[in-house]
PDB file of N, CA and C in Angstrom:
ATOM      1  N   UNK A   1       0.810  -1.188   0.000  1.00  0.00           N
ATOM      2  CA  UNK A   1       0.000   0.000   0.000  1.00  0.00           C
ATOM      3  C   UNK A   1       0.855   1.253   0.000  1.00  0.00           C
ATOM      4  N   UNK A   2       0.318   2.261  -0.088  1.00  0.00           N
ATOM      5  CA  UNK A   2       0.838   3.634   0.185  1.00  0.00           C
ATOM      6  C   UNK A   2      -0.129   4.803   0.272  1.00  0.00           C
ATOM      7  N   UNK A   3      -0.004   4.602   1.634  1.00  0.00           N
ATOM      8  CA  UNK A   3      -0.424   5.594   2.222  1.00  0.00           C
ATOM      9  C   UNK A   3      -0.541   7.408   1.929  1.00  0.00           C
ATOM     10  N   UNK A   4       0.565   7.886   1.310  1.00  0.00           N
ATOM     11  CA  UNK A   4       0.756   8.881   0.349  1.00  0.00           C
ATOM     12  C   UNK A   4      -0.538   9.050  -1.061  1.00  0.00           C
ATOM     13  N   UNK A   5      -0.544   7.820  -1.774  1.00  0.00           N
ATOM     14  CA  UNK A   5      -1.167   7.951  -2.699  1.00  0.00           C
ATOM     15  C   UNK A   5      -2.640   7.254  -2.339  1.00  0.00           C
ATOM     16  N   UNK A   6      -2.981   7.165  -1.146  1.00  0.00           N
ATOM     17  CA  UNK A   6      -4.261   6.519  -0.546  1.00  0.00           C
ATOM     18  C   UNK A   6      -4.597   4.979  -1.071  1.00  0.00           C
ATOM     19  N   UNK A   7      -3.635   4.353  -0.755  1.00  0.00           N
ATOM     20  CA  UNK A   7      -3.330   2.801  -1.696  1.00  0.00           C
ATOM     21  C   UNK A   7      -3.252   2.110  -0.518  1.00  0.00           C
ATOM     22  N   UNK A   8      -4.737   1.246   0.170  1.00  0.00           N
ATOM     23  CA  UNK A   8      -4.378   0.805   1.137  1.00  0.00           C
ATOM     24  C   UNK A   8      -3.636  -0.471   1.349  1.00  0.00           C
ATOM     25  N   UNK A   9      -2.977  -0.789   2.011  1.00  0.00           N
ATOM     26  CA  UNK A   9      -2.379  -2.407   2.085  1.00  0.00           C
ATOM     27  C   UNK A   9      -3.396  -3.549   1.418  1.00  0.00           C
ATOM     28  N   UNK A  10      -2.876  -4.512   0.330  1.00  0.00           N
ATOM     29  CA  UNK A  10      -3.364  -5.858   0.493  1.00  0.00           C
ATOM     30  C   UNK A  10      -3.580  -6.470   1.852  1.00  0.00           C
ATOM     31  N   UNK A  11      -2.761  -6.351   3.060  1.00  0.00           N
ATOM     32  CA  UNK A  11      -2.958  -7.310   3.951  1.00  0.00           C
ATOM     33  C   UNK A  11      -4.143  -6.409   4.902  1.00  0.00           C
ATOM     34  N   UNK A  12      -4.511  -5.540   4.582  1.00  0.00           N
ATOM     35  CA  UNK A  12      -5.761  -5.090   5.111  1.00  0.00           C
ATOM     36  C   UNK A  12      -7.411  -6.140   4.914  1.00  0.00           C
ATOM     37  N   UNK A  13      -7.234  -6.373   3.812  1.00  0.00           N
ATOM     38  CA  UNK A  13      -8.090  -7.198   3.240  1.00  0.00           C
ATOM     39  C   UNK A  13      -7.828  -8.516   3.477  1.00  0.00           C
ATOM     40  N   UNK A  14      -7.084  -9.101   2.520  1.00  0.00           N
ATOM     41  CA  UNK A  14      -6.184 -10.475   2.165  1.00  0.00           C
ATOM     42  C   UNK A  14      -5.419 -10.963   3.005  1.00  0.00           C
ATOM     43  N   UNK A  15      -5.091 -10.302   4.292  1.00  0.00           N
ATOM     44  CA  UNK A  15      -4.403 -11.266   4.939  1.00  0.00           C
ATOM     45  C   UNK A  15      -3.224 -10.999   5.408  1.00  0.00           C
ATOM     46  N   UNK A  16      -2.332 -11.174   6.691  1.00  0.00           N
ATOM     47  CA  UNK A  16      -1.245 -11.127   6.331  1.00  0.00           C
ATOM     48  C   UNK A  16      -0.234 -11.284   5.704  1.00  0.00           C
ATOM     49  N   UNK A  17      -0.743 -13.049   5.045  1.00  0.00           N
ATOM     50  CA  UNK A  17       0.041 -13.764   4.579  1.00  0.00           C
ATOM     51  C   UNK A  17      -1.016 -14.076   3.027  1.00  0.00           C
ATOM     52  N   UNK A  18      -1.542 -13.025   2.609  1.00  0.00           N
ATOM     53  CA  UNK A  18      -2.373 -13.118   1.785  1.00  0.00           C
ATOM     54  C   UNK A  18      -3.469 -14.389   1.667  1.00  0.00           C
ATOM     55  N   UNK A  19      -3.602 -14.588   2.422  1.00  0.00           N
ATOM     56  CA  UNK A  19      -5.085 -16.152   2.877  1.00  0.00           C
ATOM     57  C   UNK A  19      -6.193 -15.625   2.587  1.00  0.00           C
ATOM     58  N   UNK A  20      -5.819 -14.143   2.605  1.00  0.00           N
ATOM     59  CA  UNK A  20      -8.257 -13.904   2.405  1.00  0.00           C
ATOM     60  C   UNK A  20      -8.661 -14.706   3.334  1.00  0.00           C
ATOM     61  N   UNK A  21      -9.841 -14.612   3.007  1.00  0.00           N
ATOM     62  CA  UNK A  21     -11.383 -14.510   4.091  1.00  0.00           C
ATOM     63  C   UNK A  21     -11.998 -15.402   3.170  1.00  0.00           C
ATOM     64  N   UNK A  22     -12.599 -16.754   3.078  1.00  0.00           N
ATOM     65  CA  UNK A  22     -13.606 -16.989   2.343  1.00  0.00           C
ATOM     66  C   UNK A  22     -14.981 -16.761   3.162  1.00  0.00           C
ATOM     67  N   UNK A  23     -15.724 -16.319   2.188  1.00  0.00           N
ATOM     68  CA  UNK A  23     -15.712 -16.802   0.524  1.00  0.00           C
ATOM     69  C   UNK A  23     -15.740 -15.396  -0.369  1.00  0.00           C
ATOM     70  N   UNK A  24     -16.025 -14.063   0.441  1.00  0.00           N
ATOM     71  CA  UNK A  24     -15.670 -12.887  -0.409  1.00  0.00           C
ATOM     72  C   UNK A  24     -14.203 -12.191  -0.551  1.00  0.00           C
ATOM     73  N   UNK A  25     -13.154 -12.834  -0.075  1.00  0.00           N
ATOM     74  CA  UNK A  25     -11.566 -11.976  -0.240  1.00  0.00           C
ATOM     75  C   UNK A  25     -10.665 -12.945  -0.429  1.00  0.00           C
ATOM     76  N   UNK A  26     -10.364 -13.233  -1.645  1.00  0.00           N
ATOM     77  CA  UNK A  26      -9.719 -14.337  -2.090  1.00  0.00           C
ATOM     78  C   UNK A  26      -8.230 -14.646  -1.451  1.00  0.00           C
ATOM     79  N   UNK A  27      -8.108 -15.881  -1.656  1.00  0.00           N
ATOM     80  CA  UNK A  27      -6.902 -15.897  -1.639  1.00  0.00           C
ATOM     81  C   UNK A  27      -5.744 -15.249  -2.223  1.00  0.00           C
ATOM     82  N   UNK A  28      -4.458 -14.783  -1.978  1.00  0.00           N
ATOM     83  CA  UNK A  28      -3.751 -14.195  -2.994  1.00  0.00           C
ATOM     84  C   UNK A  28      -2.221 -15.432  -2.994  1.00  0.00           C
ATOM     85  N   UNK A  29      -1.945 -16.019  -1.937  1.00  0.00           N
ATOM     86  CA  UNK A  29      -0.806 -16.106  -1.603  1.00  0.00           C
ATOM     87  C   UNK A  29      -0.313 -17.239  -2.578  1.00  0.00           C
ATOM     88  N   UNK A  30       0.634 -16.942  -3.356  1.00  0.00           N
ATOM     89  CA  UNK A  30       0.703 -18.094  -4.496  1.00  0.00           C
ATOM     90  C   UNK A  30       0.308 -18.144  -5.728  1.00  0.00           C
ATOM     91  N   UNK A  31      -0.684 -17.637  -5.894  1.00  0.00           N
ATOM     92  CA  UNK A  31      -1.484 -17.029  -7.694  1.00  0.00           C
ATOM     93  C   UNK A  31      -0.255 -16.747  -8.076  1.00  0.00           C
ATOM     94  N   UNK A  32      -0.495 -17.019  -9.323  1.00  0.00           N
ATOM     95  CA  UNK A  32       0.325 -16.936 -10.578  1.00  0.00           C
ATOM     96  C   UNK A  32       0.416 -15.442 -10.910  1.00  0.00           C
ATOM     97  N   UNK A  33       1.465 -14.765 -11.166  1.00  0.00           N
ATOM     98  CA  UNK A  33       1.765 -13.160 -11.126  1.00  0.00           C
ATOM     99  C   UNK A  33       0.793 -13.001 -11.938  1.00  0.00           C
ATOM    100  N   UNK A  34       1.121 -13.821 -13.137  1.00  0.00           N
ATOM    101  CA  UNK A  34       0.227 -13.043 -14.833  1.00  0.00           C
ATOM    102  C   UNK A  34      -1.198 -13.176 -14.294  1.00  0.00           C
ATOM    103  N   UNK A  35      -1.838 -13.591 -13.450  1.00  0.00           N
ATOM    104  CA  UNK A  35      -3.706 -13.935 -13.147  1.00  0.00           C
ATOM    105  C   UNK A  35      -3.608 -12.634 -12.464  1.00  0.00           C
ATOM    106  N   UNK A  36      -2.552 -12.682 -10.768  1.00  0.00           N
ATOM    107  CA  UNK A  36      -2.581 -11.193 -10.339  1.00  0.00           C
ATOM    108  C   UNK A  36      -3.015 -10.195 -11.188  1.00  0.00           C
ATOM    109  N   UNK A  37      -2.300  -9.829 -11.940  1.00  0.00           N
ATOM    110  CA  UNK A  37      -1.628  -8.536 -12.552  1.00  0.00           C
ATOM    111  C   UNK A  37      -2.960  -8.374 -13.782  1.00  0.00           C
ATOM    112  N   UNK A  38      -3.185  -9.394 -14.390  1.00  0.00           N
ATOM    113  CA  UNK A  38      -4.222  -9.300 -14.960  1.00  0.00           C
ATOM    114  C   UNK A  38      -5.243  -8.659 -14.348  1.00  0.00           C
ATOM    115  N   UNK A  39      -5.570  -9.529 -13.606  1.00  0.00           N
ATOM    116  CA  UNK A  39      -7.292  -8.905 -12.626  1.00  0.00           C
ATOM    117  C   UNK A  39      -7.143  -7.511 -12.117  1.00  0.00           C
ATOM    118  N   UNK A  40      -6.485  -7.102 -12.049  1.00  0.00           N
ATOM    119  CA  UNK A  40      -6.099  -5.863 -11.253  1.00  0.00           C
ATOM    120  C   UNK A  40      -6.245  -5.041 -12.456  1.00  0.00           C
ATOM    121  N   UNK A  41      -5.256  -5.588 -13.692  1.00  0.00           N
ATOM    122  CA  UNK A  41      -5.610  -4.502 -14.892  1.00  0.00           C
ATOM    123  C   UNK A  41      -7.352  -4.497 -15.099  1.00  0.00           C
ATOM    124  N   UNK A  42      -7.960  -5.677 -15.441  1.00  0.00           N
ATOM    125  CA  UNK A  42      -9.478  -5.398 -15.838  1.00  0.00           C
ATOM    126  C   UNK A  42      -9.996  -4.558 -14.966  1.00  0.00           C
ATOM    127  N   UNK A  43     -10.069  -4.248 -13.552  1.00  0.00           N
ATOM    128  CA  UNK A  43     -10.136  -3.592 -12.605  1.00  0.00           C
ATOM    129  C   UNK A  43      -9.883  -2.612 -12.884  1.00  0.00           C
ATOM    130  N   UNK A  44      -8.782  -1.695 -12.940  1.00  0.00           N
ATOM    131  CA  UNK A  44      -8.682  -0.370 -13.732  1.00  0.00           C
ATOM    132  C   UNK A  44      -9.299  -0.404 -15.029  1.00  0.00           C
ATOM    133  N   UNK A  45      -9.454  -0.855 -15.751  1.00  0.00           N
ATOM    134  CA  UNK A  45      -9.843  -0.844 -16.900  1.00  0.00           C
ATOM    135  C   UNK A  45     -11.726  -0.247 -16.841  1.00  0.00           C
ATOM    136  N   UNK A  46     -12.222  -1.456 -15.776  1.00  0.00           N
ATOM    137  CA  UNK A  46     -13.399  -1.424 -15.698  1.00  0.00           C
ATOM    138  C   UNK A  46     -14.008  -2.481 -16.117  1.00  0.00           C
ATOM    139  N   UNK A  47     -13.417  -3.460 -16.825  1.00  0.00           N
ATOM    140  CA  UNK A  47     -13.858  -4.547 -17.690  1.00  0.00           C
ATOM    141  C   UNK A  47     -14.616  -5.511 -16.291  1.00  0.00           C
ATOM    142  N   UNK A  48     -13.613  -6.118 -15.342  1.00  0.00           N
ATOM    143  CA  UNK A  48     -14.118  -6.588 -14.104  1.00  0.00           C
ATOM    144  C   UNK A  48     -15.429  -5.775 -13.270  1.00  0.00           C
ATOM    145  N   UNK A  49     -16.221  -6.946 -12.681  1.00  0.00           N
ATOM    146  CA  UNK A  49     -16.585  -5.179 -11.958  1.00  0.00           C
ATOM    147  C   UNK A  49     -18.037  -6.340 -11.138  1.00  0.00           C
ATOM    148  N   UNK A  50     -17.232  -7.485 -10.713  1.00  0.00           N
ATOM    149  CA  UNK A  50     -17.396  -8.420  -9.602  1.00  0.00           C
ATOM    150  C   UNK A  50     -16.846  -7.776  -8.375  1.00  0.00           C
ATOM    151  N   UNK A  51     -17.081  -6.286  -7.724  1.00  0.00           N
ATOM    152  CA  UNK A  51     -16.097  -6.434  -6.598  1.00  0.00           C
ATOM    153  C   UNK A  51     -17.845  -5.068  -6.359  1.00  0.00           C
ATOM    154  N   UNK A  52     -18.746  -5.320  -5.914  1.00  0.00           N
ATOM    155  CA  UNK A  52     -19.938  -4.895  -5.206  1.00  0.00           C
ATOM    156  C   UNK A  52     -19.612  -3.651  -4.291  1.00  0.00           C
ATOM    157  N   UNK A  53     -18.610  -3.404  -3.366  1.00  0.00           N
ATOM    158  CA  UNK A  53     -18.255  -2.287  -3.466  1.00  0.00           C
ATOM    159  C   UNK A  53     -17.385  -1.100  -3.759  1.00  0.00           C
ATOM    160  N   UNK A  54     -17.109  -1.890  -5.232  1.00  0.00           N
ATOM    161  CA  UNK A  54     -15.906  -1.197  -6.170  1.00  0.00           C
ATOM    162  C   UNK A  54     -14.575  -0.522  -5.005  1.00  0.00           C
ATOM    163  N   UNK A  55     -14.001  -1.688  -4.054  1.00  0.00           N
ATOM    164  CA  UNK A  55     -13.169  -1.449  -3.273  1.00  0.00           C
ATOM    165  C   UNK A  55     -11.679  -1.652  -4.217  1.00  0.00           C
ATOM    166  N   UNK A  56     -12.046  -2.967  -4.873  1.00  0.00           N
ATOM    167  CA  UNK A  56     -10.807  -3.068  -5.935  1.00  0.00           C
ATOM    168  C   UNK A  56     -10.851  -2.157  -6.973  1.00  0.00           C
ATOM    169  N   UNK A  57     -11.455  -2.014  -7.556  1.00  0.00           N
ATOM    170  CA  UNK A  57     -11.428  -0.846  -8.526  1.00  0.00           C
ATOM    171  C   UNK A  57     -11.070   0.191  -8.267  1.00  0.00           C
ATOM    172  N   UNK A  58     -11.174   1.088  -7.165  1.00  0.00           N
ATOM    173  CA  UNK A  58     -10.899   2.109  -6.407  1.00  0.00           C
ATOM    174  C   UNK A  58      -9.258   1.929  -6.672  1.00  0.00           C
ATOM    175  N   UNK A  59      -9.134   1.021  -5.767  1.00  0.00           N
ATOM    176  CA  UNK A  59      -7.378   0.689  -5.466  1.00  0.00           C
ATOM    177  C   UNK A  59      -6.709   0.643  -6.682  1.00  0.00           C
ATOM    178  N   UNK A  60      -7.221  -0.454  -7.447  1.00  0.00           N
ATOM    179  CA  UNK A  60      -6.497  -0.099  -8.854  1.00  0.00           C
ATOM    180  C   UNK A  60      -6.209   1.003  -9.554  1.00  0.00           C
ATOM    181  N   UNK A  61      -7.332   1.730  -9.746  1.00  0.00           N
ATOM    182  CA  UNK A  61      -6.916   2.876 -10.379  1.00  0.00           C
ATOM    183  C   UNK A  61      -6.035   3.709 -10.142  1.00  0.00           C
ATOM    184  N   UNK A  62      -5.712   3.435  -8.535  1.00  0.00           N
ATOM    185  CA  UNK A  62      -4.883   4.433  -8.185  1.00  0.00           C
ATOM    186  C   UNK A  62      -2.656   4.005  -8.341  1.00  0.00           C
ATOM    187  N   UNK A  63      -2.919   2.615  -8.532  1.00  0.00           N
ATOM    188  CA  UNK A  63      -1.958   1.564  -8.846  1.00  0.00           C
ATOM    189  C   UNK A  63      -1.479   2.066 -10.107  1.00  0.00           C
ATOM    190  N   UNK A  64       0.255   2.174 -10.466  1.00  0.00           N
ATOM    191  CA  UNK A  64       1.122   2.235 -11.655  1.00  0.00           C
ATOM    192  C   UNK A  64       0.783   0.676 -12.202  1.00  0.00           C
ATOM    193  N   UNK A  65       1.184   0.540 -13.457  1.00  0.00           N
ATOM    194  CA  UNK A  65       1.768  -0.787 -13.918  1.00  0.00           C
ATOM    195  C   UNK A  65       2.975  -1.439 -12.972  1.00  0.00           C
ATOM    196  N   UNK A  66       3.572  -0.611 -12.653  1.00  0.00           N
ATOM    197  CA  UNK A  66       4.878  -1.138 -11.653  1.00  0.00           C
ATOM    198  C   UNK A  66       4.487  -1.515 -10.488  1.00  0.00           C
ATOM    199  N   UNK A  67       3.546  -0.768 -10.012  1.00  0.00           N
ATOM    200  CA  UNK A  67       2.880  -1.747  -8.828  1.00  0.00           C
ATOM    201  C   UNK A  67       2.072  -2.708  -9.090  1.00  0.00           C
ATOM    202  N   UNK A  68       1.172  -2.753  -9.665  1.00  0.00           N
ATOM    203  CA  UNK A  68       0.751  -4.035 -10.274  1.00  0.00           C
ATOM    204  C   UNK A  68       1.736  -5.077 -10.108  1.00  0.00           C
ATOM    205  N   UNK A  69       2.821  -4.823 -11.074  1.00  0.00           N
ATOM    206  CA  UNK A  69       3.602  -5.842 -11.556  1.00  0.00           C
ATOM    207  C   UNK A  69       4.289  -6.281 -10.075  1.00  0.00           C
ATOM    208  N   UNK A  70       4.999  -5.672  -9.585  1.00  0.00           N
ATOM    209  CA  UNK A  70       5.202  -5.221  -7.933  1.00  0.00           C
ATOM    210  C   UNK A  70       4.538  -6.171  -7.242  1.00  0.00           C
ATOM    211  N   UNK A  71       3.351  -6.270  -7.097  1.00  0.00           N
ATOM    212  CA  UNK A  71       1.737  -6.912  -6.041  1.00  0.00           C
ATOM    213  C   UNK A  71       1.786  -8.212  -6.321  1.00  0.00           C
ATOM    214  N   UNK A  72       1.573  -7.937  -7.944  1.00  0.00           N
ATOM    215  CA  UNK A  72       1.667  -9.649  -8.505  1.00  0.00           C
ATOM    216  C   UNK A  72       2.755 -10.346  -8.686  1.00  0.00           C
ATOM    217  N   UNK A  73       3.903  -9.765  -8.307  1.00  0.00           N
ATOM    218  CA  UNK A  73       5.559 -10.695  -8.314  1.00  0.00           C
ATOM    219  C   UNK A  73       5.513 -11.323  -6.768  1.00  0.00           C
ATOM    220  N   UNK A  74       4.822 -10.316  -5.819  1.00  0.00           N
ATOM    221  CA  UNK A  74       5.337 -10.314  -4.466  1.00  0.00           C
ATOM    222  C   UNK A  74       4.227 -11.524  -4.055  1.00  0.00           C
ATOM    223  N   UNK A  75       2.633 -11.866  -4.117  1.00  0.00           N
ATOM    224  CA  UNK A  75       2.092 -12.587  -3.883  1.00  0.00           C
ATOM    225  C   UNK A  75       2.466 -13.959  -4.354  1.00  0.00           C
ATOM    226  N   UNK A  76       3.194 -14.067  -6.072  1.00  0.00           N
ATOM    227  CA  UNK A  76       3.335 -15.004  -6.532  1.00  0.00           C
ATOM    228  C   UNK A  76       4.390 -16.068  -5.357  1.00  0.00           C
ATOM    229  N   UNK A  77       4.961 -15.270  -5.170  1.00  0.00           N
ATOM    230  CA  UNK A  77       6.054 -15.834  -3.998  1.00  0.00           C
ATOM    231  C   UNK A  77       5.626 -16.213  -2.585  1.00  0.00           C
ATOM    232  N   UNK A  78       4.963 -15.803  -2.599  1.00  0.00           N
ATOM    233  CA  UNK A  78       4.388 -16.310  -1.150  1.00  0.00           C
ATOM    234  C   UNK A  78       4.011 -17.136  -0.823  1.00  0.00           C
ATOM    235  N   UNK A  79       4.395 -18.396   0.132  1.00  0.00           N
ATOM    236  CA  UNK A  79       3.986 -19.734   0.036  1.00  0.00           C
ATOM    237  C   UNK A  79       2.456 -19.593   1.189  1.00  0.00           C
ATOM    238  N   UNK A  80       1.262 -20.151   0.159  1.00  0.00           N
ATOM    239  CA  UNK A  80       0.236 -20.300   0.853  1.00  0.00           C
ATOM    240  C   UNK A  80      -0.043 -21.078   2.294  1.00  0.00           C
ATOM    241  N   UNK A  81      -0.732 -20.381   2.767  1.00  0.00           N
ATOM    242  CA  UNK A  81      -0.796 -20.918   4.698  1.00  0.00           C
ATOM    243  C   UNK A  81      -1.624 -22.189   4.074  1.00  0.00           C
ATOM    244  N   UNK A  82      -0.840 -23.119   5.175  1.00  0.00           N
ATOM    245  CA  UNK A  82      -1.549 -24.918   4.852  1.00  0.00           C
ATOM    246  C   UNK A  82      -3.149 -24.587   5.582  1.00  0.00           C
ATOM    247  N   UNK A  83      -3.800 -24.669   5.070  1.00  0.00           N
ATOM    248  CA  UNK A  83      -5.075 -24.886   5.626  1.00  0.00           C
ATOM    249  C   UNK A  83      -5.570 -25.790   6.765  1.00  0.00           C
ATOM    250  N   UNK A  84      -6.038 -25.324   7.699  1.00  0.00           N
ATOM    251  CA  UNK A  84      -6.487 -25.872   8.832  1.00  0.00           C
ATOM    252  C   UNK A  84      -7.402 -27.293   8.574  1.00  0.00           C
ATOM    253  N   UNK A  85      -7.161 -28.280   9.582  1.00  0.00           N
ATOM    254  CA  UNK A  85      -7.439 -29.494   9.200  1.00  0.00           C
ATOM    255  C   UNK A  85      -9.135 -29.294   9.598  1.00  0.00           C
ATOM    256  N   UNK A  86      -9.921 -30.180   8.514  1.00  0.00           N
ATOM    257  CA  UNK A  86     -11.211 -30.186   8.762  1.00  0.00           C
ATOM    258  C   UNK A  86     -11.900 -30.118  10.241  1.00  0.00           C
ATOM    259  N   UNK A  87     -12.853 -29.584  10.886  1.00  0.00           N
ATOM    260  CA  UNK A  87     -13.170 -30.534  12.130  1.00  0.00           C
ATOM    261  C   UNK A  87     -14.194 -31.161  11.452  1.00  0.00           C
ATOM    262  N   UNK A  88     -14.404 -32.163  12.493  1.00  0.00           N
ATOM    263  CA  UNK A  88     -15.246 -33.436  12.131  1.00  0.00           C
ATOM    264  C   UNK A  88     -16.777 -32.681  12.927  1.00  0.00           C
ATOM    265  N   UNK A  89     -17.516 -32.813  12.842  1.00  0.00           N
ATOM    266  CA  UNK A  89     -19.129 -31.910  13.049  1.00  0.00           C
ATOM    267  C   UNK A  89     -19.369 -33.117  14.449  1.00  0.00           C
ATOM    268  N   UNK A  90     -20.323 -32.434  15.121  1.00  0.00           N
ATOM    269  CA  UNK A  90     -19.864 -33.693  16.793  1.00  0.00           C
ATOM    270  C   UNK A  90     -21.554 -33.991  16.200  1.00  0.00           C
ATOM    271  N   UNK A  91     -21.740 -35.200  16.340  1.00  0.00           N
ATOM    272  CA  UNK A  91     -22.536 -36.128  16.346  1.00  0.00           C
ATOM    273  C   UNK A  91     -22.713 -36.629  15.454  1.00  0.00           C
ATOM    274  N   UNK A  92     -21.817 -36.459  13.953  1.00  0.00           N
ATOM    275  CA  UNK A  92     -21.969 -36.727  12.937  1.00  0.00           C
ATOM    276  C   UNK A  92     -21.275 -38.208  12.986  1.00  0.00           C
ATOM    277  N   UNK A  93     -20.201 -38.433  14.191  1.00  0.00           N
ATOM    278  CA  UNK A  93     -19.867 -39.768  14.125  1.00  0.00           C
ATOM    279  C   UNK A  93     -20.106 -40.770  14.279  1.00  0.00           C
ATOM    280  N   UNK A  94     -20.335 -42.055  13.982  1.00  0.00           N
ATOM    281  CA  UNK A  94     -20.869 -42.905  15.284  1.00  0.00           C
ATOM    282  C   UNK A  94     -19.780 -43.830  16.409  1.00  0.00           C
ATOM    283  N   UNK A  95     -20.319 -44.239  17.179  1.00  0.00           N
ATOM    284  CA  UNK A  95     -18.638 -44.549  17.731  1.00  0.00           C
ATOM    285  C   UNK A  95     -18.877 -46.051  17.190  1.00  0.00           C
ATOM    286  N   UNK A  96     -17.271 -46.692  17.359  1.00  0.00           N
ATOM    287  CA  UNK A  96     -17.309 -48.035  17.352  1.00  0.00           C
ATOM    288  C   UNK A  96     -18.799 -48.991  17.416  1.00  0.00           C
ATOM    289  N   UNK A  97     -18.875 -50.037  17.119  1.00  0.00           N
ATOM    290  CA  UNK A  97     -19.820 -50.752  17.095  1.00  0.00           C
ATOM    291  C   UNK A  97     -19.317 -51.708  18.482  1.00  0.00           C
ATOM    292  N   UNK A  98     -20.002 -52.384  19.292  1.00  0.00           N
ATOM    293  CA  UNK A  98     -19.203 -53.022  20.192  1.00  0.00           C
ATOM    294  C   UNK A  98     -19.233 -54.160  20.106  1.00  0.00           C
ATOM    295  N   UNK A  99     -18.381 -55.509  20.433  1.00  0.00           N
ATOM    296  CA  UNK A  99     -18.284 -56.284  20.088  1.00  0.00           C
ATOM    297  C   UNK A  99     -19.013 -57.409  20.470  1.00  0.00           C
TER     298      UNK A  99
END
């Protein structure tokens, strides 16, 4: 982000470690730069315009190509957080059968 040019942090949204929030703030951590960098362009562009309270769009516009490119080099690298192991739902089990 930058604060100067009113560009707030990705990890405001996305995460520290870019994980998002499902199911509305995607994941970032790991995407492929060129998908990054893409979406972000349709976003400035206007072409996108899946984001309901034009929060990405906002941000983009205010984004160089170099940051773009920047956002989407830096996420690509980021090794995604292992996902937390399922819990099992309580009564959904049955126990042993007995013998």
């Amino acid at each position: 982000g930058s604060a100067e040019r009113g560009i707030p942090g990705c990890a405001n949204c996305h995460g520290a470690e870019g994980e998002g929030i499902a199911p509305s703030v995607p994941n970032l951590a790991g995407q492929h730069a060129a998908y990054i960098a893409a979406q972000l362009q349709l976003w400035k562009e206007g072409t996108r315009r899946n984001d309901p309270m034009n929060v990405m769009k906002t941000i983009a516009d205010k984004m160089t190509d170099q940051d773009i490119d920047a956002v989407a080099d830096y996420f690509s690298r980021v090794q995604p957080v292992s996902p937390a192991p399922a819990a099992i739902p309580t009564g959904s089990v049955r126990p042993p059968a007995r013998p």
